[in-house]
C-alpha atoms as a PDB file:
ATOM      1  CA  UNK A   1     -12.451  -1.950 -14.230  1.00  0.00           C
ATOM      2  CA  UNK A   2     -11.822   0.960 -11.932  1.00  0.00           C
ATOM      3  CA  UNK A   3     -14.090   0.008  -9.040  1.00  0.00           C
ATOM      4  CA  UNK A   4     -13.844   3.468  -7.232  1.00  0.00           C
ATOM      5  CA  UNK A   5     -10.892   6.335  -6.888  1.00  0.00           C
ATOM      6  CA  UNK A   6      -9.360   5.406  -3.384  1.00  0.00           C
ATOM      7  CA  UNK A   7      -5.413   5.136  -4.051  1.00  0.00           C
ATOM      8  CA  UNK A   8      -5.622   1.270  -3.007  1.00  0.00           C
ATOM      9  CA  UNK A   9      -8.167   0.719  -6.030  1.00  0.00           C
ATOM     10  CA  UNK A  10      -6.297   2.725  -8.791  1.00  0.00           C
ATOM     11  CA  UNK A  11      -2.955   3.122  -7.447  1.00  0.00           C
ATOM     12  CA  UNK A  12      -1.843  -0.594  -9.057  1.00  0.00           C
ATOM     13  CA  UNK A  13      -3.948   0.559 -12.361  1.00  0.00           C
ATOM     14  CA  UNK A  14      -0.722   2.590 -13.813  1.00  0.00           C
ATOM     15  CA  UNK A  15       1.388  -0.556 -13.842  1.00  0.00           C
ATOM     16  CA  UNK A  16      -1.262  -2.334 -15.796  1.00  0.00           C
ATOM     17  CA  UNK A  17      -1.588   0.390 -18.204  1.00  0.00           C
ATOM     18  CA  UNK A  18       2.045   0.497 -18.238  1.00  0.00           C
ATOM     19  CA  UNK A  19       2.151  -3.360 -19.549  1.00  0.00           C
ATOM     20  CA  UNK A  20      -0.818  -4.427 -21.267  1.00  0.00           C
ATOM     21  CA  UNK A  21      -2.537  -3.500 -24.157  1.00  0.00           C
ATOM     22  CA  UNK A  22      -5.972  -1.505 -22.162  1.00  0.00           C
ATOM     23  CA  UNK A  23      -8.708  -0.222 -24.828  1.00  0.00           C
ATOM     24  CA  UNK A  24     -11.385   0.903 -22.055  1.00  0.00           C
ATOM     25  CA  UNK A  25     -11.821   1.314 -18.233  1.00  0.00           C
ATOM     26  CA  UNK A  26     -15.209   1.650 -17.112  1.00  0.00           C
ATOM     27  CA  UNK A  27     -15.393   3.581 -13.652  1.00  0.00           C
ATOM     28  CA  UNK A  28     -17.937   4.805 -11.140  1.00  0.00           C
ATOM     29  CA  UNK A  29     -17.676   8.416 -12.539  1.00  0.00           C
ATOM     30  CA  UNK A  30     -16.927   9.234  -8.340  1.00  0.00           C
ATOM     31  CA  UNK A  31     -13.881  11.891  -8.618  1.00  0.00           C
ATOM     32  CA  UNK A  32     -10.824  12.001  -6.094  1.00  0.00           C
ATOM     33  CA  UNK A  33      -8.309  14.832  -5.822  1.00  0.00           C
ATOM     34  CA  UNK A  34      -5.710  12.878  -4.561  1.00  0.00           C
ATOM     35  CA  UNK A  35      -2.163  12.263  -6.559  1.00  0.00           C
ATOM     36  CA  UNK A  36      -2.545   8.848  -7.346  1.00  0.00           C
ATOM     37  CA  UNK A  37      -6.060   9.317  -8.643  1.00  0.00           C
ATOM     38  CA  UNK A  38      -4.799  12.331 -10.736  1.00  0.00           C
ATOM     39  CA  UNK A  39      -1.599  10.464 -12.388  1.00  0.00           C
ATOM     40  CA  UNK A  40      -3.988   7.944 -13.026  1.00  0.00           C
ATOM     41  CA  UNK A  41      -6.422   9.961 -15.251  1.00  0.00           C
ATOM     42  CA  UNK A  42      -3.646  11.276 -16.755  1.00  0.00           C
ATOM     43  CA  UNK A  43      -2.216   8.191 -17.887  1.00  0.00           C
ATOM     44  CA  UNK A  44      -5.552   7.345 -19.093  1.00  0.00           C
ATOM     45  CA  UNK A  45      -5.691  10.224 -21.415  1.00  0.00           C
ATOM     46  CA  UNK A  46      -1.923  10.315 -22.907  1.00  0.00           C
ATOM     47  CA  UNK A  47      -2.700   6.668 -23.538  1.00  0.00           C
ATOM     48  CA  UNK A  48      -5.938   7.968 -25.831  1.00  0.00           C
ATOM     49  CA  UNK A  49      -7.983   4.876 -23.584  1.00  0.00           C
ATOM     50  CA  UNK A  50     -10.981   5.313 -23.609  1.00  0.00           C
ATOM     51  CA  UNK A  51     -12.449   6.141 -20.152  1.00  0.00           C
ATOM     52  CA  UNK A  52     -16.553   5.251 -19.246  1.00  0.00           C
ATOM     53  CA  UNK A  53     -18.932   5.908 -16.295  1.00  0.00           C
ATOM     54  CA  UNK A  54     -20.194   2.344 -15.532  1.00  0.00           C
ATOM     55  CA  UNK A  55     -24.148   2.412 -14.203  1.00  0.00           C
ATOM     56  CA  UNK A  56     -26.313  -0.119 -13.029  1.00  0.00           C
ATOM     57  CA  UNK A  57     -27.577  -2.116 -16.785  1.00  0.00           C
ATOM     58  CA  UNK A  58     -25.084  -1.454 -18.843  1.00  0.00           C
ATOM     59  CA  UNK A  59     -23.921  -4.635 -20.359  1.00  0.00           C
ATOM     60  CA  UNK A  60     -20.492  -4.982 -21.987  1.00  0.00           C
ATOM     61  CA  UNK A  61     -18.914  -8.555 -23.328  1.00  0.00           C
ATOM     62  CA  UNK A  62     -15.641  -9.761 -22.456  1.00  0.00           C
ATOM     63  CA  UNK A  63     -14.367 -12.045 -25.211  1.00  0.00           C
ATOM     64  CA  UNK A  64     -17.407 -14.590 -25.160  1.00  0.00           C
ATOM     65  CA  UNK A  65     -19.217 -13.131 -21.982  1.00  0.00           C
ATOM     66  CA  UNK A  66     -21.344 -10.479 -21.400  1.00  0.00           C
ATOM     67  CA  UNK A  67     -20.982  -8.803 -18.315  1.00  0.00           C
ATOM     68  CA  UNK A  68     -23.495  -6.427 -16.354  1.00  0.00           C
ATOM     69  CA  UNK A  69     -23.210  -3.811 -14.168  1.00  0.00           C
ATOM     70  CA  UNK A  70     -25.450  -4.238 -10.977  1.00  0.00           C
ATOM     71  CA  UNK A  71     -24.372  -0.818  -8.615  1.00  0.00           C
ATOM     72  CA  UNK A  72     -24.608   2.592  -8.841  1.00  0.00           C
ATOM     73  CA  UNK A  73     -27.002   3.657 -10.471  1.00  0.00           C
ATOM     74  CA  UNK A  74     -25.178   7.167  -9.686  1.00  0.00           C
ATOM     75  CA  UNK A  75     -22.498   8.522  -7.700  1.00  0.00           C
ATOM     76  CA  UNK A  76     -24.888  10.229  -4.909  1.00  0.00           C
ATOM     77  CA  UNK A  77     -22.694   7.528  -2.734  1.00  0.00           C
ATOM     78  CA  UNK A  78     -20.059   7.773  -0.618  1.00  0.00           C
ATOM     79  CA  UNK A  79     -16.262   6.301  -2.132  1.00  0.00           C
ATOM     80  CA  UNK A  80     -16.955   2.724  -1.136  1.00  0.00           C
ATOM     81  CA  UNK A  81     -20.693   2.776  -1.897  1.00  0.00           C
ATOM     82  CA  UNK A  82     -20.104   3.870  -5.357  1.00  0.00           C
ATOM     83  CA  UNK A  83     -18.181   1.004  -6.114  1.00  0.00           C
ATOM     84  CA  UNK A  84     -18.894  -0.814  -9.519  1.00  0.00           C
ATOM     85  CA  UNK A  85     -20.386  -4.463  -8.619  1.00  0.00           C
ATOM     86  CA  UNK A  86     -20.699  -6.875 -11.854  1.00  0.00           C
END
């Protein structure tokens, strides 16, 4: 779960994708054009993960639980107000 793009929320995401088996991040769809941000997506990419806007109601499960997604509903927010809440 990328919550939004600010370097302090996706900057530790590379070493994660780096170790551990990721299939899917879900992410606000908000774009940054900083460095971090960019390595980021590409990592994403050369990995072939698949990448998903997250918007309020969509429902995924995690092993036995299903999860929702509560906010946004877009990305007409700023950075921190576009942040995925579950």
């Amino acid at each position: 779960m990328s919550t939004h793009p600010y370097a302090v929320h996706v900057g530790g995401i590379s070493i994660v994708l780096d170790n551990y088996e990721v299939k899917k991040i879900i992410a606000s769809g908000k774009v940054h054009t900083s460095k971090t941000y960019k390595n980021y997506l590409k990592k994403t990419v050369q990995k072939g993960i698949t990448y998903k806007f997250g918007r309020k109601g969509d429902q995924f499960k995690l092993g036995e639980t299903s999860i929702q997604i509560l906010h946004p509903n877009s990305t007409d927010y700023d950075f921190n107000n576009c942040s995925i809440v579950l």
